[in-house]
Structures are given as C-alpha cells and as structure tokens.
N, C-alpha and C. Protein backbone atom coordinates (compact mmCIF):
# COMPACT_ATOMS: atom_id res chain seq x y z
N UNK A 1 -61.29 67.15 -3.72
CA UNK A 1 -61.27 66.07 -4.54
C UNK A 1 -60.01 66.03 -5.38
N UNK A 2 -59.47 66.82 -5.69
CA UNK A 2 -58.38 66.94 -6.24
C UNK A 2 -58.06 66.65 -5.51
N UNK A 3 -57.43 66.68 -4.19
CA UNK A 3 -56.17 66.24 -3.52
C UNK A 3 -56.63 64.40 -3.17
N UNK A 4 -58.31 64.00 -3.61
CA UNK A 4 -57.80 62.74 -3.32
C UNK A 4 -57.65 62.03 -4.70
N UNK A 5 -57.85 62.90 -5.54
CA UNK A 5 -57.72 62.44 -7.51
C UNK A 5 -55.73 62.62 -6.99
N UNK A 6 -55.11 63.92 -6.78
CA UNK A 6 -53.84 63.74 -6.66
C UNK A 6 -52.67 62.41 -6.03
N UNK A 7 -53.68 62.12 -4.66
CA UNK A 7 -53.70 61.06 -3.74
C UNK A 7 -53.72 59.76 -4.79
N UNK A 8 -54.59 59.24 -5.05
CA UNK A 8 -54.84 58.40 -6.19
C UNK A 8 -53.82 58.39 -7.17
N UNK A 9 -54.09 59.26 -7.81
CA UNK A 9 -53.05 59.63 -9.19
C UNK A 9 -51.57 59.01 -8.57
N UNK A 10 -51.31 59.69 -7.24
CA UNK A 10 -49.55 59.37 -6.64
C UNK A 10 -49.64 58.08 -6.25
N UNK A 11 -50.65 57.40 -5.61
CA UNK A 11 -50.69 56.07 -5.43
C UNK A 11 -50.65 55.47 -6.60
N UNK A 12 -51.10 55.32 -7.71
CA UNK A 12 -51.28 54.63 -8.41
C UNK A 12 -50.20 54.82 -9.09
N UNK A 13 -49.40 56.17 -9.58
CA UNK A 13 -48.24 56.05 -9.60
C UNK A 13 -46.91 55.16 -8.84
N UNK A 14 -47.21 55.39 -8.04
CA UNK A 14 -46.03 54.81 -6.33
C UNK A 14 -47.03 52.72 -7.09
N UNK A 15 -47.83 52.27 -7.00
CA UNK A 15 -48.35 51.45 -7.48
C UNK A 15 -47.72 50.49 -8.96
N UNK A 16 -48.00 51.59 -9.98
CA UNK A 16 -47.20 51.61 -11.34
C UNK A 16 -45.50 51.13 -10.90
N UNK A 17 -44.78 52.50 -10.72
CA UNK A 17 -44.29 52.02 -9.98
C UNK A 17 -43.16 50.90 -9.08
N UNK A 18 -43.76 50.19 -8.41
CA UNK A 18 -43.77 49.31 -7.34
C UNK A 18 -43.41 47.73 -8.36
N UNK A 19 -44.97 48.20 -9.15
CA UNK A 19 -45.44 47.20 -10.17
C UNK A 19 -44.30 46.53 -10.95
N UNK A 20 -43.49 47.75 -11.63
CA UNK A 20 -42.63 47.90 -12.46
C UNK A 20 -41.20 47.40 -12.36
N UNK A 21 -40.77 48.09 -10.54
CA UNK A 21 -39.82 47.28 -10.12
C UNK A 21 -39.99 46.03 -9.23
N UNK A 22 -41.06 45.58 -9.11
CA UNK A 22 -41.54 44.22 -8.74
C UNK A 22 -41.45 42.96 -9.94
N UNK A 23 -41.93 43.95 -11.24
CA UNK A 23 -41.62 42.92 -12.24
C UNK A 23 -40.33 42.93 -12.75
N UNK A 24 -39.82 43.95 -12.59
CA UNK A 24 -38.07 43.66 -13.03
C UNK A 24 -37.28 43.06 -12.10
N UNK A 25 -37.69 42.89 -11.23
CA UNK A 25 -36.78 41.61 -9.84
C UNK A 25 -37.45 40.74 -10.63
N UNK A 26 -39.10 40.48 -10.76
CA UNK A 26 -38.88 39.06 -10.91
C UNK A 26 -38.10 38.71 -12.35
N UNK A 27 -38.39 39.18 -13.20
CA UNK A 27 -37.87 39.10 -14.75
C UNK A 27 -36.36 38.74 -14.56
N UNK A 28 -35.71 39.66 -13.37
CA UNK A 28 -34.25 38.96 -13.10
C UNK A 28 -34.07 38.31 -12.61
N UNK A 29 -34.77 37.90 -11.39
CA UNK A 29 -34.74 36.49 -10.66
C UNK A 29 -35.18 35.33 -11.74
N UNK A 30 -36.07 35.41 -12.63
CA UNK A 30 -36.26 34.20 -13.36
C UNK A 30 -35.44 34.01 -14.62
N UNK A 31 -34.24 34.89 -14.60
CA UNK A 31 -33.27 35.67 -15.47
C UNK A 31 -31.71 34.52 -15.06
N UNK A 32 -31.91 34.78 -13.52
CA UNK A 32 -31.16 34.18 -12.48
C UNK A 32 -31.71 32.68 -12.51
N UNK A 33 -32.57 32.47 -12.03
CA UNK A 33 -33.18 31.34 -12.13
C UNK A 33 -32.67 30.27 -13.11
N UNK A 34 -33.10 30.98 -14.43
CA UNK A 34 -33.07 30.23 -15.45
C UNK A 34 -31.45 29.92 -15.70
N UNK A 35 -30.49 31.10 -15.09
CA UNK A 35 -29.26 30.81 -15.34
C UNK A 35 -28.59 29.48 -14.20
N UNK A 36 -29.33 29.57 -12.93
CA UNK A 36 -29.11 28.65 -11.96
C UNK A 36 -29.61 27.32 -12.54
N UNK A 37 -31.01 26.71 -13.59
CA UNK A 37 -31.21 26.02 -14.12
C UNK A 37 -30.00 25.45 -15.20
N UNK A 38 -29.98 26.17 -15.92
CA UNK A 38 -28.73 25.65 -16.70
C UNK A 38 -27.34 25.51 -16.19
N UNK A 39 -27.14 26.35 -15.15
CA UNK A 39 -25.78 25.47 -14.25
C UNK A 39 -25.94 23.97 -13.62
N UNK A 40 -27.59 23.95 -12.85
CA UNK A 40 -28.14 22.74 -12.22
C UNK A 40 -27.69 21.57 -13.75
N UNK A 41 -28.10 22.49 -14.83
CA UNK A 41 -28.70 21.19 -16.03
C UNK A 41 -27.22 20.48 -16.30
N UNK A 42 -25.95 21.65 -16.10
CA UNK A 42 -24.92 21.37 -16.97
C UNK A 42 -24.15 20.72 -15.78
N UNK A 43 -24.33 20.72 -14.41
CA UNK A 43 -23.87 20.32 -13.37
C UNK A 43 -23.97 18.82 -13.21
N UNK A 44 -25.41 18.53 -13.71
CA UNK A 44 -25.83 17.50 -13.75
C UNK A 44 -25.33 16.13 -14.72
N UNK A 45 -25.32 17.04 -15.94
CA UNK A 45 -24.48 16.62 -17.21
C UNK A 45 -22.97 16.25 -16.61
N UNK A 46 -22.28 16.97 -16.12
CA UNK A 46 -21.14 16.70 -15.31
C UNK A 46 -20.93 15.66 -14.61
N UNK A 47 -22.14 15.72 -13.85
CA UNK A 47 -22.07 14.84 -12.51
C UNK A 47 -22.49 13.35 -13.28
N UNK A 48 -23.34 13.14 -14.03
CA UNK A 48 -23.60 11.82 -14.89
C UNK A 48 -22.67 11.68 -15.46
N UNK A 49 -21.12 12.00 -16.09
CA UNK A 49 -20.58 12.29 -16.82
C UNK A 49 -19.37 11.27 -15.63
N UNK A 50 -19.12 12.45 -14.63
CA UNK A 50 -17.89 11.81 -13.91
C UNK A 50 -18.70 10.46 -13.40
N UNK A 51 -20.23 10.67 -13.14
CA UNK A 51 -20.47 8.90 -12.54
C UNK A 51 -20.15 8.01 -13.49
N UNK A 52 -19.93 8.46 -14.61
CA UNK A 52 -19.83 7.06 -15.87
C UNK A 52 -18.54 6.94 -15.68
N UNK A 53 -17.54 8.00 -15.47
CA UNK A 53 -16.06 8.12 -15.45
C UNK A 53 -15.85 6.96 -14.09
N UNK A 54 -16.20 7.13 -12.99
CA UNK A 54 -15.92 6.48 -11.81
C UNK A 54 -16.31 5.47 -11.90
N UNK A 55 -17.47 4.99 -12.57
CA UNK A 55 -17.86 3.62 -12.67
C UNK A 55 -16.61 2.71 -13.88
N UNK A 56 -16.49 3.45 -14.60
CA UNK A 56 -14.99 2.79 -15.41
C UNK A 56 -14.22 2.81 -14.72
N UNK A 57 -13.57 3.84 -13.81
CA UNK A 57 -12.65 3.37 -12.87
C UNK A 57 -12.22 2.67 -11.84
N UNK A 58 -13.80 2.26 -11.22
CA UNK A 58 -13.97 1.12 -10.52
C UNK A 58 -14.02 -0.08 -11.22
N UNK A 59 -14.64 -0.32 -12.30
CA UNK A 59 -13.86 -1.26 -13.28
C UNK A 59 -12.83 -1.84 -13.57
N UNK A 60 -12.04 -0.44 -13.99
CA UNK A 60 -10.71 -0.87 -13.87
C UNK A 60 -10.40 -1.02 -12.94
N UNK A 61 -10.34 -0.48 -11.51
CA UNK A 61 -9.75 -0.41 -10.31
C UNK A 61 -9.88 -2.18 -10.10
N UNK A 62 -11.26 -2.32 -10.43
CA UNK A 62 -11.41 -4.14 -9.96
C UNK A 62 -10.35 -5.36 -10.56
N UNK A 63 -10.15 -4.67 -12.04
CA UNK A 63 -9.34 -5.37 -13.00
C UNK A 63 -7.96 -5.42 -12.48
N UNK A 64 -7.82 -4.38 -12.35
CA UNK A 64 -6.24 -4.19 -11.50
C UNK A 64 -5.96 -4.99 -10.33
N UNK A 65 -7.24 -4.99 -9.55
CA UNK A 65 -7.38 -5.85 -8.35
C UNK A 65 -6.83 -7.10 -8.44
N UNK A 66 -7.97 -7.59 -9.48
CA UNK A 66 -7.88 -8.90 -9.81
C UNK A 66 -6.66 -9.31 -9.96
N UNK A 67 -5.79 -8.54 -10.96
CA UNK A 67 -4.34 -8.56 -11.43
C UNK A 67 -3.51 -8.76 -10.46
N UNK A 68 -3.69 -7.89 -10.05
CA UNK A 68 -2.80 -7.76 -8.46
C UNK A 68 -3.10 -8.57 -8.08
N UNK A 69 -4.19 -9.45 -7.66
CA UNK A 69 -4.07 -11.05 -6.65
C UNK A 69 -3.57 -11.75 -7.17
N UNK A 70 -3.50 -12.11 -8.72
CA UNK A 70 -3.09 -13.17 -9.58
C UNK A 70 -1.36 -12.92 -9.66
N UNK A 71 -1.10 -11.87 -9.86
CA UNK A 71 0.53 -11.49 -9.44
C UNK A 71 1.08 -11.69 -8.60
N UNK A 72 0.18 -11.54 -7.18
CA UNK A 72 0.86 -12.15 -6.13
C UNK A 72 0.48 -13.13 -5.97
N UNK A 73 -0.30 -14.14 -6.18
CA UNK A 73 -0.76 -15.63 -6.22
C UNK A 73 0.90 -15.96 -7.41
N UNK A 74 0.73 -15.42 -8.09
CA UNK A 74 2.15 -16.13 -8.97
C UNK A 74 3.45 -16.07 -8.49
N UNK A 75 3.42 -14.77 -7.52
CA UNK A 75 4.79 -14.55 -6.95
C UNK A 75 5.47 -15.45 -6.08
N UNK A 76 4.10 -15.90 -5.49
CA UNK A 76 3.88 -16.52 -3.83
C UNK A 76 4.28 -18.14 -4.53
N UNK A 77 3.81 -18.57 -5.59
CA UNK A 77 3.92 -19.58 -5.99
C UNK A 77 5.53 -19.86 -6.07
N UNK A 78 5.74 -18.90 -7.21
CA UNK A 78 7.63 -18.51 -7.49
C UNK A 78 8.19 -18.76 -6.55
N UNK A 79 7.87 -17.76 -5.61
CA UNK A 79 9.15 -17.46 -4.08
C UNK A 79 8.94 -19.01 -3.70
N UNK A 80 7.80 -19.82 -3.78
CA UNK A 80 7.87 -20.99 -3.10
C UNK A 80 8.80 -21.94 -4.03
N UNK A 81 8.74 -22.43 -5.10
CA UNK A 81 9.23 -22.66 -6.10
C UNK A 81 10.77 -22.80 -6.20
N UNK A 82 11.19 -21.14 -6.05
CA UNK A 82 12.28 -20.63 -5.91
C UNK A 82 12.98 -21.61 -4.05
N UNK A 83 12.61 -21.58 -3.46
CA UNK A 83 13.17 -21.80 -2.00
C UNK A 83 12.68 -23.13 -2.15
N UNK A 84 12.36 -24.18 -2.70
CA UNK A 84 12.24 -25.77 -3.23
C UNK A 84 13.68 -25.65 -4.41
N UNK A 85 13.86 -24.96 -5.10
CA UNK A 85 14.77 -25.06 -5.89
C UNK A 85 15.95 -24.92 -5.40
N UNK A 86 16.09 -23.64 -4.43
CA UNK A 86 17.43 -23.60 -3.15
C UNK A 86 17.75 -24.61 -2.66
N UNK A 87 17.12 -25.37 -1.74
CA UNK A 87 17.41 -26.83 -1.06
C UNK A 87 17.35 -27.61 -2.39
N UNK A 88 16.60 -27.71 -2.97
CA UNK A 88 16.99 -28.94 -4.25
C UNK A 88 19.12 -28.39 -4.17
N UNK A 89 19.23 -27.31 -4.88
CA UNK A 89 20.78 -26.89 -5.18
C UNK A 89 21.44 -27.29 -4.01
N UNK A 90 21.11 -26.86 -3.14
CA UNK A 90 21.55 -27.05 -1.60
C UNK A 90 22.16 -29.00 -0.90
N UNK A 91 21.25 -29.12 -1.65
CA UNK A 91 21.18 -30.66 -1.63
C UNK A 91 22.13 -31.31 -2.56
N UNK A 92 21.81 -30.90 -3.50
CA UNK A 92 22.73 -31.33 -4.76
C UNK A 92 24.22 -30.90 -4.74
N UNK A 93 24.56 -29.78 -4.26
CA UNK A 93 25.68 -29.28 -3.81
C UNK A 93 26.09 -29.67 -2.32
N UNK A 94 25.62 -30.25 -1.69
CA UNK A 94 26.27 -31.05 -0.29
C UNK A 94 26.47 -32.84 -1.27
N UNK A 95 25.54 -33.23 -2.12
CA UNK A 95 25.75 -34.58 -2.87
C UNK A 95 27.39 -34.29 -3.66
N UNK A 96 27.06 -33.18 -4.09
CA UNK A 96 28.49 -33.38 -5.23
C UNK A 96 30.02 -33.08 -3.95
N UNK A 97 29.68 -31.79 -3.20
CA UNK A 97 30.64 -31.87 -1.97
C UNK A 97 31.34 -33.35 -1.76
N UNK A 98 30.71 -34.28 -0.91
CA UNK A 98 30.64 -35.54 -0.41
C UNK A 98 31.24 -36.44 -1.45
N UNK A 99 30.53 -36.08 -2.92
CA UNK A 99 31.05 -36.62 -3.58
C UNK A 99 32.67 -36.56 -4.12
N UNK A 100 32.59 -35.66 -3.89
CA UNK A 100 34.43 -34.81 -4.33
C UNK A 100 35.25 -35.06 -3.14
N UNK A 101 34.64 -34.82 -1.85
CA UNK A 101 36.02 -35.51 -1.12
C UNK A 101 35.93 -36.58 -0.77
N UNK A 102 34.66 -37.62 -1.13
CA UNK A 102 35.09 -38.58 -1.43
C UNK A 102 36.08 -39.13 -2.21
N UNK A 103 36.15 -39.01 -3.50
CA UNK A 103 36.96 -38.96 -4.75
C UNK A 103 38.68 -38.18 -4.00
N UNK A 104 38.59 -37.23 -3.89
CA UNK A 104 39.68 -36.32 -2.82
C UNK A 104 40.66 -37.33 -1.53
N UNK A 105 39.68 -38.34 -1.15
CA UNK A 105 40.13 -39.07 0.04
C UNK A 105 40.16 -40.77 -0.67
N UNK A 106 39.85 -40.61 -1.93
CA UNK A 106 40.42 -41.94 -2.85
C UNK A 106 41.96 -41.81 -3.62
N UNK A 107 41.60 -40.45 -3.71
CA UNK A 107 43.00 -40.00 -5.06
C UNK A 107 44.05 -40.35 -3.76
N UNK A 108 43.33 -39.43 -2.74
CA UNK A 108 44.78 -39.06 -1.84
C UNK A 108 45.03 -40.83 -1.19
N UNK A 109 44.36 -42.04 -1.03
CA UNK A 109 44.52 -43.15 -0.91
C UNK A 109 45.50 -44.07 -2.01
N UNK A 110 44.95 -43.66 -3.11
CA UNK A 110 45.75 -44.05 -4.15
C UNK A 110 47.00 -43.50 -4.56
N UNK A 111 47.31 -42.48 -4.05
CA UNK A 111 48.57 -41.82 -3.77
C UNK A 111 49.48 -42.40 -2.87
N UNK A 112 48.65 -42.54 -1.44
CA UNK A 112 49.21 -43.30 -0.63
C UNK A 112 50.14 -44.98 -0.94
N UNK A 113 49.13 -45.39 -1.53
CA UNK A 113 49.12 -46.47 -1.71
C UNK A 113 50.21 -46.51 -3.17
N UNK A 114 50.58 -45.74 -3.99
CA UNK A 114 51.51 -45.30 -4.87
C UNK A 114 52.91 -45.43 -4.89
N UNK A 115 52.74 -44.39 -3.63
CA UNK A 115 54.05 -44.24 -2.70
C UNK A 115 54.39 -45.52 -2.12
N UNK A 116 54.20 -46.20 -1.21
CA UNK A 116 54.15 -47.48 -0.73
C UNK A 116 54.62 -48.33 -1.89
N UNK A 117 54.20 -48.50 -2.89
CA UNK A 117 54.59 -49.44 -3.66
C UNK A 117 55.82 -48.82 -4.33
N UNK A 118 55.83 -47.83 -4.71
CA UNK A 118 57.70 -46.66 -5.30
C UNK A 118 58.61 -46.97 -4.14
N UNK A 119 58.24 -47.22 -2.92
CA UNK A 119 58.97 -47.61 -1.71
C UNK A 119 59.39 -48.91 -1.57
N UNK A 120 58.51 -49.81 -1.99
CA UNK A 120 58.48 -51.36 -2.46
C UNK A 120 59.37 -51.29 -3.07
N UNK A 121 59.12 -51.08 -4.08
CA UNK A 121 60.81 -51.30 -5.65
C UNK A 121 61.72 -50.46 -5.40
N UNK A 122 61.46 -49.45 -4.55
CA UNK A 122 62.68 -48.90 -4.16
C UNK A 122 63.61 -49.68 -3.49
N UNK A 123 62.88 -50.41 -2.17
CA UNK A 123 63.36 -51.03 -1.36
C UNK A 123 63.84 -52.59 -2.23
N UNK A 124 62.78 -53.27 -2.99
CA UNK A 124 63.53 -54.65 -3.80
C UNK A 124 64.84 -54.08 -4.67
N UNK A 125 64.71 -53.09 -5.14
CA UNK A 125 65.78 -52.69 -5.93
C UNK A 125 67.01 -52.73 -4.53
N UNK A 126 66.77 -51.93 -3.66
CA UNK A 126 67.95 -52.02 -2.91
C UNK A 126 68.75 -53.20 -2.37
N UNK A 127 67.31 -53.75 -2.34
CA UNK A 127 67.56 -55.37 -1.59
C UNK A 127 68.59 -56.00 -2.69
N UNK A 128 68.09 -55.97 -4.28
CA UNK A 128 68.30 -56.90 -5.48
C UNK A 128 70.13 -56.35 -5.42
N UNK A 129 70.21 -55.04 -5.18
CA UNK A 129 71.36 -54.00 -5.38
C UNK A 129 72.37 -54.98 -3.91
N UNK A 130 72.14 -54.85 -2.80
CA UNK A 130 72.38 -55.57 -2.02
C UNK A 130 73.17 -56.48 -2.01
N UNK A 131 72.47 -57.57 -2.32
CA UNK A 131 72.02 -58.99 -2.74
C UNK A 131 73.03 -58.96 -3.52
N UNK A 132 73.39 -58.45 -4.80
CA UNK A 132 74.52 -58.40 -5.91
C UNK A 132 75.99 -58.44 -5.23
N UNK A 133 75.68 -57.29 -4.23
CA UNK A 133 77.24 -56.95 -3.98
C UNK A 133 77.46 -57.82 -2.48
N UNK A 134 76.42 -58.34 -2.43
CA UNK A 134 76.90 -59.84 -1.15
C UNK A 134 77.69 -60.74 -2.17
N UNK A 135 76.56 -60.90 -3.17
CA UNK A 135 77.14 -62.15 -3.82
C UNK A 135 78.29 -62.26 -4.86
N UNK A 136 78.77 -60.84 -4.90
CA UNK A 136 80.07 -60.50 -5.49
C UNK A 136 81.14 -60.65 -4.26
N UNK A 137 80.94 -60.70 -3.38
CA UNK A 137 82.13 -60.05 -2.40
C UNK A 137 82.17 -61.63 -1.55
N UNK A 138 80.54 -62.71 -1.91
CA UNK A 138 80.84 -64.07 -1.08
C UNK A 138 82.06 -64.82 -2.52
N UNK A 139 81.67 -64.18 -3.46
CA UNK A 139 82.46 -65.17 -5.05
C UNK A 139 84.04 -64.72 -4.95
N UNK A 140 83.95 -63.58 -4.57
CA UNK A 140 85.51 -62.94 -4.42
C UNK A 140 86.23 -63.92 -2.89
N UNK A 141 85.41 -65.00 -2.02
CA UNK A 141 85.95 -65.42 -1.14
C UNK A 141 85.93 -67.42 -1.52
N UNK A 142 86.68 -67.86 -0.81
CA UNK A 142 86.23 -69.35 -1.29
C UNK A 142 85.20 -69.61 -0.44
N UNK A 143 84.58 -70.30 -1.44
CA UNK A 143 83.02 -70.60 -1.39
C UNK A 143 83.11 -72.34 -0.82
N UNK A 144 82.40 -72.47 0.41
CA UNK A 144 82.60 -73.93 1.73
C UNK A 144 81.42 -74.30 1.07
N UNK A 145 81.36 -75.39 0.57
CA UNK A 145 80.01 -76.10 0.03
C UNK A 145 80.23 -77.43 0.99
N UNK A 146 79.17 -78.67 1.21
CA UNK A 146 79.62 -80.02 1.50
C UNK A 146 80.57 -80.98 0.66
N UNK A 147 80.65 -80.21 -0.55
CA UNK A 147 81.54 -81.07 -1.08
C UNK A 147 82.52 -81.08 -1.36
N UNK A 148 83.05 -79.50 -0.78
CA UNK A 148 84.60 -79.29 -0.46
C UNK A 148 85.11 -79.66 0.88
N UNK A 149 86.49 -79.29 0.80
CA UNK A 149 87.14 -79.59 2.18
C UNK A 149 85.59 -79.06 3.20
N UNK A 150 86.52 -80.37 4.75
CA UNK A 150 85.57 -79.57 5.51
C UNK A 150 86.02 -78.37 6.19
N UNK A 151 85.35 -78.25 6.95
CA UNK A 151 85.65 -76.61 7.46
C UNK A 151 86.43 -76.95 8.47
N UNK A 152 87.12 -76.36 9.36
CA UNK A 152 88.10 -76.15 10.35
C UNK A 152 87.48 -75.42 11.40
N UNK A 153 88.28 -75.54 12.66
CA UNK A 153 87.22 -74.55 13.67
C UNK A 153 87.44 -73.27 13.40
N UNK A 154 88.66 -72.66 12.68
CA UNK A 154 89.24 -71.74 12.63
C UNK A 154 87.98 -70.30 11.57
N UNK A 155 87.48 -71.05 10.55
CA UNK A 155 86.86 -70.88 9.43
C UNK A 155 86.16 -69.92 10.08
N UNK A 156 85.64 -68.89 9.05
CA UNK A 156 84.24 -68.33 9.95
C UNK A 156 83.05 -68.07 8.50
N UNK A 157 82.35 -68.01 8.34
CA UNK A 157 81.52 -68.06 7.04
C UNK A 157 81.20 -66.69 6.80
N UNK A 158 81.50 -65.93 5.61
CA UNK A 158 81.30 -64.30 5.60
C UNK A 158 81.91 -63.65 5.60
N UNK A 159 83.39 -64.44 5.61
CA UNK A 159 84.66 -63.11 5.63
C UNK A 159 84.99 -62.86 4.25
C-alpha cells in the first residue's frame, strides 16, 4: 500500500505538477492573448484612422479631379481662342500687307507720274529756251511779212 499511497502521492504530484505548468501556459497565452488583443485593438484604431485619412484623400483626390477638368476645359477653350486670335492677326496682317503695297504701288505711281511731269517742264522749259533763241536768231535776220517787199525765188525763209 505504500507503494500505491507512493504511486498516488507521485501521480498526484506529476498531476500538481502538470496542473501548474498547464496553468502557466495558459496565464501566458492569455498574457499573449491579451497582448495580441491590444495590437488587434490598436491596429484597428489605425486602420479606422488611415480609412478616415483615405477617405479625405479621395476627397481631395476628387477635388483635384474636378480641378483638373475645369483647367483643361479652360485651356482647351484658350488654345481655341488663342488659334481664332492667330488667323484673326493673320488676317489682319495679310489686310494691312495689301494695304501697304497698295499705298507702295500708289506712292511709286505718284512718283511716276512726278517724274513725267519734271520731264514736262523740263521739256516746255527747253522748248520755251528753244523757242527764244529761234526767235532771237529769226530778229537778227530780215523778217518777210506780206507787207514787205515780195520775196524773190532766190530767198529761202530761216537763214
């Protein structure tokens, strides 16, 4: 009996025990546990945390969006704007062109036409100049009118 009181006694020891390091796993597992809980809790806190963050940034991201279409809706407008304003210049600068050598092909007419007339009085002047020294050089000769002698066959008019 002793050896099954010993038996007993060591079981219940080996039992004790068992007991002892059965409850100190669990005491650390719920040790662990509880520390895996508060990572879950603070993870969580995190994770609600960046969802509020991302939901503002999709916010903004939309705002920006928006921006961005309205920027290029304005650009698109501009560049159009801009290339209506080119041909407007384009236009206006072939008008004034046309217009200038028009003006260019009047001056240079009226030039023409300048000259021509400086050629005119050049030429009456020469004529008038002429004309003088005929009628100096017919006065320096006797002058045959009808009511002088008549002429002779000999005569010649101009000498």
């Amino acid at each position: 009996m002793t050896q099954a009181v010993a038996s007993i006694t060591a079981a219940d020891g080996k039992r004790e025990e068992t007991k002892c390091g059965l409850l100190a796993k669990i005491l650390e597992n719920r040790r662990r546990l509880e520390k895996v809980e508060d990572v879950v809790s603070k993870s969580s806190s995190m994770q609600a945390e960046m969802g509020s963050r991302l939901q503002h940034q999709e916010a903004a991201l939309q705002e920006l969006f928006l921006r961005t279409e309205m920027t290029s809706s304005g650009l698109h407008d501009l560049t159009t704007e801009s290339f209506i304003a080119a041909k407007q210049r384009r236009t206006l600068l072939t008008i004034a062109n046309n217009t200038l050598t028009q003006a260019t092909l009047g001056l240079l007419t009226l030039r023409h036409i300048a000259i021509q007339i400086r050629d005119l009085f050049s030429s009456c002047a020469k004529f008038t100049s002429d004309m003088r020294e005929s009628v100096v050089r017919i006065h320096d000769k006797p002058i045959y009118t009808h009511f002088s002698h008549s002429r002779t066959a000999g005569d010649k008019v101009g000498r």
